[in-house]
Every structure is written in structure tokens, then in C-alpha cells.
Protein backbone atom coordinates (compact mmCIF):
# COMPACT_ATOMS: atom_id res chain seq x y z
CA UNK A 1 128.17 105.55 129.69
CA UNK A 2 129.41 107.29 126.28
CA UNK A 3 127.76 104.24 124.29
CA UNK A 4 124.04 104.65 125.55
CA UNK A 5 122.80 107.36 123.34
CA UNK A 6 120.79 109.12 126.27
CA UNK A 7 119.16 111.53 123.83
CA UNK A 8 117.27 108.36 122.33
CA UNK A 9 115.53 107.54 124.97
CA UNK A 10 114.08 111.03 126.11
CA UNK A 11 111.00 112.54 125.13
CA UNK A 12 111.81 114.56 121.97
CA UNK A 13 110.76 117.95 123.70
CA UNK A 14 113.89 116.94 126.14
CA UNK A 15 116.72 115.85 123.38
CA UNK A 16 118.95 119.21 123.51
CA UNK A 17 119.04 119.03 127.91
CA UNK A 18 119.54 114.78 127.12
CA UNK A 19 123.27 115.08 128.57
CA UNK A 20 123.04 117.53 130.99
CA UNK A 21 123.66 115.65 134.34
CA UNK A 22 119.94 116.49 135.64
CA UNK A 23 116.54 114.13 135.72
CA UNK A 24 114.32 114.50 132.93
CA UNK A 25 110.38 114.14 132.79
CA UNK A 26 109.71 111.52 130.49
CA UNK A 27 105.90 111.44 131.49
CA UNK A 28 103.45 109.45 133.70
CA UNK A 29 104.74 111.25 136.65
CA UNK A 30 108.05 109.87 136.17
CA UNK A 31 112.00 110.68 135.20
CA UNK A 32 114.89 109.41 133.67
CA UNK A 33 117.73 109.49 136.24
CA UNK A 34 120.84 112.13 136.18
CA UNK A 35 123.87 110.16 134.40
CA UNK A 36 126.26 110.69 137.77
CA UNK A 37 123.53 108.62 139.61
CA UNK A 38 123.18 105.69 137.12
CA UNK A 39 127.06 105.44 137.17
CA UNK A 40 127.39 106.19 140.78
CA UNK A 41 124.57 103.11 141.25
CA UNK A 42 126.04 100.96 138.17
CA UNK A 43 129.76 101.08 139.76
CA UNK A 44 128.34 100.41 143.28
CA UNK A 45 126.93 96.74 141.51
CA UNK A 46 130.26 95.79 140.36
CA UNK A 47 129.05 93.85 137.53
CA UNK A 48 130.64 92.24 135.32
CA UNK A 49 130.71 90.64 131.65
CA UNK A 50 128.98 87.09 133.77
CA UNK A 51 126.67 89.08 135.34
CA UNK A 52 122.66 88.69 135.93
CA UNK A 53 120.96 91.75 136.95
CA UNK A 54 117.27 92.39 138.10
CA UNK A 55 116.27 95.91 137.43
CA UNK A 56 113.05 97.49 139.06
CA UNK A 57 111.80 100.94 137.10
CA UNK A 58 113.08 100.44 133.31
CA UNK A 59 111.52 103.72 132.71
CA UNK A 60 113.09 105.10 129.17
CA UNK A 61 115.46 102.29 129.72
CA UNK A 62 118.54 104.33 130.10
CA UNK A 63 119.76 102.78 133.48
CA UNK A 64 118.89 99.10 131.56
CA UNK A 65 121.40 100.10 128.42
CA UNK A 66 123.86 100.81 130.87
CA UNK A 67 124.47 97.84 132.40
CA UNK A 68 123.47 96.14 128.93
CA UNK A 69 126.50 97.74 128.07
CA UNK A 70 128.69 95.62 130.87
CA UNK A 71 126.76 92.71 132.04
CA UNK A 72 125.48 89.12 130.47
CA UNK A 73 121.55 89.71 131.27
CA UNK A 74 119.34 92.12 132.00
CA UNK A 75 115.95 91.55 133.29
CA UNK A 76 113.92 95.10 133.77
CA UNK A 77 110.74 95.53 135.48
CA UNK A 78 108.59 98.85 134.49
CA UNK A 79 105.09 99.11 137.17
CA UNK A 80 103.62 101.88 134.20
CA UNK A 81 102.38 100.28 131.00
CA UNK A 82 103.06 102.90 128.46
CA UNK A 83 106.88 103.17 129.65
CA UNK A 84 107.35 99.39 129.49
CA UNK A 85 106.30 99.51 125.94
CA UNK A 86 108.00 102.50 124.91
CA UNK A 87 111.01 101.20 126.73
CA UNK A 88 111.00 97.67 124.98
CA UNK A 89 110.48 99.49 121.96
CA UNK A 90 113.48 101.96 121.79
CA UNK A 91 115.89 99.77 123.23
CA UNK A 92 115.34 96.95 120.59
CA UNK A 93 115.81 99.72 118.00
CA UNK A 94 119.06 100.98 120.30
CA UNK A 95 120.07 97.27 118.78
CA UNK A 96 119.83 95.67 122.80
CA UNK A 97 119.20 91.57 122.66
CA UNK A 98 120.23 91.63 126.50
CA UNK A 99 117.56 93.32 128.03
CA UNK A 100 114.03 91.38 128.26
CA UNK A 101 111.69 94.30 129.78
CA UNK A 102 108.18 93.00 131.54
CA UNK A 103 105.49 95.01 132.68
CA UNK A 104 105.24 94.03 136.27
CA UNK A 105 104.94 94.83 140.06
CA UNK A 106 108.58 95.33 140.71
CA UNK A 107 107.74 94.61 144.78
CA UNK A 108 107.35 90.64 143.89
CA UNK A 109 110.66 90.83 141.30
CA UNK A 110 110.82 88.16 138.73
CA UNK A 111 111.24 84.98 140.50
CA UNK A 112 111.42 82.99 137.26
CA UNK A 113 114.76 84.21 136.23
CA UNK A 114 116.05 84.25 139.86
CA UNK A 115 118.94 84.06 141.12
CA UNK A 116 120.53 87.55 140.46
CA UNK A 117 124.25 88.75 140.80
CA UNK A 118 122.54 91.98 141.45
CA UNK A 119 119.40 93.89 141.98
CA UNK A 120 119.02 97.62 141.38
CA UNK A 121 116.15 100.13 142.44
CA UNK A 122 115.44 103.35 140.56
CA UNK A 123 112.56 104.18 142.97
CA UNK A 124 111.96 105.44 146.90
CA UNK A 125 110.94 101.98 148.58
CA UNK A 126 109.79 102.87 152.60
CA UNK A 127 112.12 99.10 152.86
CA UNK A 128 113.72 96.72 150.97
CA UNK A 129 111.36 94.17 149.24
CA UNK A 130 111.81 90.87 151.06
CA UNK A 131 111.03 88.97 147.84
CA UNK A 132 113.96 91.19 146.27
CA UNK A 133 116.46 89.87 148.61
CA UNK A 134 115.46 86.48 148.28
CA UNK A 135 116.13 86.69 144.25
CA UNK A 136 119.16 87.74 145.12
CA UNK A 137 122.34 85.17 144.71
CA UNK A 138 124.64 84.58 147.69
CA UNK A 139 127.05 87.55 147.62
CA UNK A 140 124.86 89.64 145.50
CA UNK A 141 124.64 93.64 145.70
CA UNK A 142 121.21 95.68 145.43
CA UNK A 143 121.09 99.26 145.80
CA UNK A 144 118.08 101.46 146.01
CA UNK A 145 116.95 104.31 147.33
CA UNK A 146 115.24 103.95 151.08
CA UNK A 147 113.09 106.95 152.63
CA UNK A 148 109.51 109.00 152.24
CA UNK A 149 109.17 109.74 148.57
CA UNK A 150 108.01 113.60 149.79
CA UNK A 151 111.67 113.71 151.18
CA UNK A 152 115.66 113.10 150.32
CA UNK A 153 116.23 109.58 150.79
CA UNK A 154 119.29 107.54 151.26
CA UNK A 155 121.00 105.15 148.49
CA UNK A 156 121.78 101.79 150.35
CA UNK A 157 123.49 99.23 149.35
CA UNK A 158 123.18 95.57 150.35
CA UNK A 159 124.93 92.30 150.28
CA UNK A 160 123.55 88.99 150.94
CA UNK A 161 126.36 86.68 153.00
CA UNK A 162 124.70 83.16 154.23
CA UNK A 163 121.87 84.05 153.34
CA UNK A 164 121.34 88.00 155.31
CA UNK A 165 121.34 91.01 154.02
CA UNK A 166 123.99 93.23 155.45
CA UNK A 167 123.39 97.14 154.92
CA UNK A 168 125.19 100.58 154.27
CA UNK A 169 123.93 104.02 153.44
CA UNK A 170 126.01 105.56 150.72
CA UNK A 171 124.81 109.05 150.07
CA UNK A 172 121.44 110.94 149.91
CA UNK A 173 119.07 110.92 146.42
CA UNK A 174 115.74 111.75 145.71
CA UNK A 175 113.84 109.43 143.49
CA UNK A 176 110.51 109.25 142.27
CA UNK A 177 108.17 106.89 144.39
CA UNK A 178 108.22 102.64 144.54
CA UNK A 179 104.67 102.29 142.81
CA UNK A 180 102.47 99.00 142.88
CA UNK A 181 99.93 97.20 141.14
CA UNK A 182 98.43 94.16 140.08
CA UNK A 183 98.57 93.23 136.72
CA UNK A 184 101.74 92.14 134.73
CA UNK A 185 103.00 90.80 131.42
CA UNK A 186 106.18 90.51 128.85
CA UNK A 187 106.61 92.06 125.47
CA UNK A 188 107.92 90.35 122.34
């Protein structure tokens, strides 16, 4: 967490509140997460240096520099344009080679890099994306966020064993909504 220069990936307006443990707007209706939840949901992963993970809601790519930080691979998915670009941009300046960032629906996942050792969520889903557990390798964890996005919702955490997903809640969040849309690409 003390390597990812937080303040870096915030709009410049937000730079002096960058490490105060709070969301911050960083536009299009949507926020970069408080630190204590992208460690809480990072350590409930338990990644490691081998590890493949499947990120839905790059945002400002602070959550993605985190687990670049720890983990072989990371393959983010941003539903809003503007943020995938600004993302892709700042994080290849941050020096990142680990992260590839796509501008996608992040319902349907990336099935071309598929398997994952783990998937994370930064956005209220009403359920867990079937396609999502399906990209998910045998023993893999995902944790999202599960509830109305008008309301607290509840981190869960899955792991797939022969092929199910078995569930927990963990504690109660409030996230910005699970958007989707059509159209989709990659950046270079």
C-alpha cells in the first residue's frame, strides 16, 4: 500500500485529501475507493507473486497498482471510457508493465485471459456475474460488493471448489453501482 502513490491517480483538485482513508470523486459519477477497503479486499484475495487477477472497475487504477504491487498479472476492466484511458495512461507513467487495462462490460469479464486465481469487484452487483465465476480457476477467490446500489451492501467473498461457488458475507460497504454497456476495446 505505501508504494502506490495514491495522490497520482486522483483528480488534482483531490491531491492534499489523496491519503485520507475516505472515497474520492474522480468524475463520471464515480470514486476511487478508501485505502482500508482496497487492503481489506486485496488481503481477502490472498494473492500472491504467481498470481492472475481479473479486476472489474479500474477506475483511477489505484485498486489495479495494488495488487500490481503483489501479483504476476493484472487484467482490469473499466465500463466508462474516459477512466479507462486516463487509467491506462497514469499507470504506465506510475512505471506498471503488469496491468493491461480494456475498456469493457465488466458483466461478460475477459474470457480470453481466463482462468483467474482471483476476481475482484469494485462495484454494487444485485448478484454475482455467472460469466465471472466461470473465469474463475478452481480454488479461486472473488470478492465484491452484493446489494441495491441506493443502499449499504455486503462484501462477499467466494471460492470456487469442483467447480461451485461457495459464499460468505464479510462486512457491509457501499460502492458505487455495477454499470453496463455494449461496446469494448484495449489500449496500447
Amino acid at each position: 500500500m505505501r508504494k502506490v502513490e495514491r495522490h497520482r491517480l486522483v483528480q488534482t483538485d483531490c491531491e492534499m485529501s489523496a491519503y485520507e482513508d475516505r472515497p474520492l470523486p474522480i468524475g463520471h459519477g464515480q470514486t476511487i475507493s478508501q485505502p482500508y477497503i482496497v487492503a481489506y479486499m486485496t488481503e481477502q484475495l490472498k494473492v500472491g507473486a504467481n498470481s492472475r487477477v481479473l479486476e472489474i472497475g479500474c477506475g483511477s487504477g489505484y485498486q489495479a497498482a495494488v495488487l500490481a504491487e503483489i501479483v504476476n498479472e493484472v487484467a482490469s476492466l473499466e465500463i466508462v471510457r474516459a477512466l479507462a484511458q486516463r487509467a491506462h495512461t497514469r499507470l504506465l507513467k506510475l512505471g506498471y508493465r503488469n496491468i493491461q487495462v480494456r475498456h469493457a462490460d465488466g458483466f461478460k469479464g475477459w474470457s480470453e485471459k481466463a482462468p483467474f486465481d482471483a476476481i475482484i469487484v469494485t462495484a454494487a452487483a444485485e448478484e454475482i456475474p455467472p460469466p465471472l465465476i466461470d473465469q474463475l480457476a478452481e480454488a479461486g477467490r472473488i470478492i465484491l460488493p452484493i446489494g441495491p446500489s441506493a443502499e449499504t451492501q455486503v462484501l462477499i467473498l467466494g471460492i470456487k471448489r469442483k467447480g461451485q461457488l461457495k459464499t460468505q458475507a464479510l462486512i457491509p460497504v457501499r460502492f458505487v453501482p455495477f454499470v453496463r454497456q455494449q461496446r469494448q476495446g484495449e489500449f496500447d
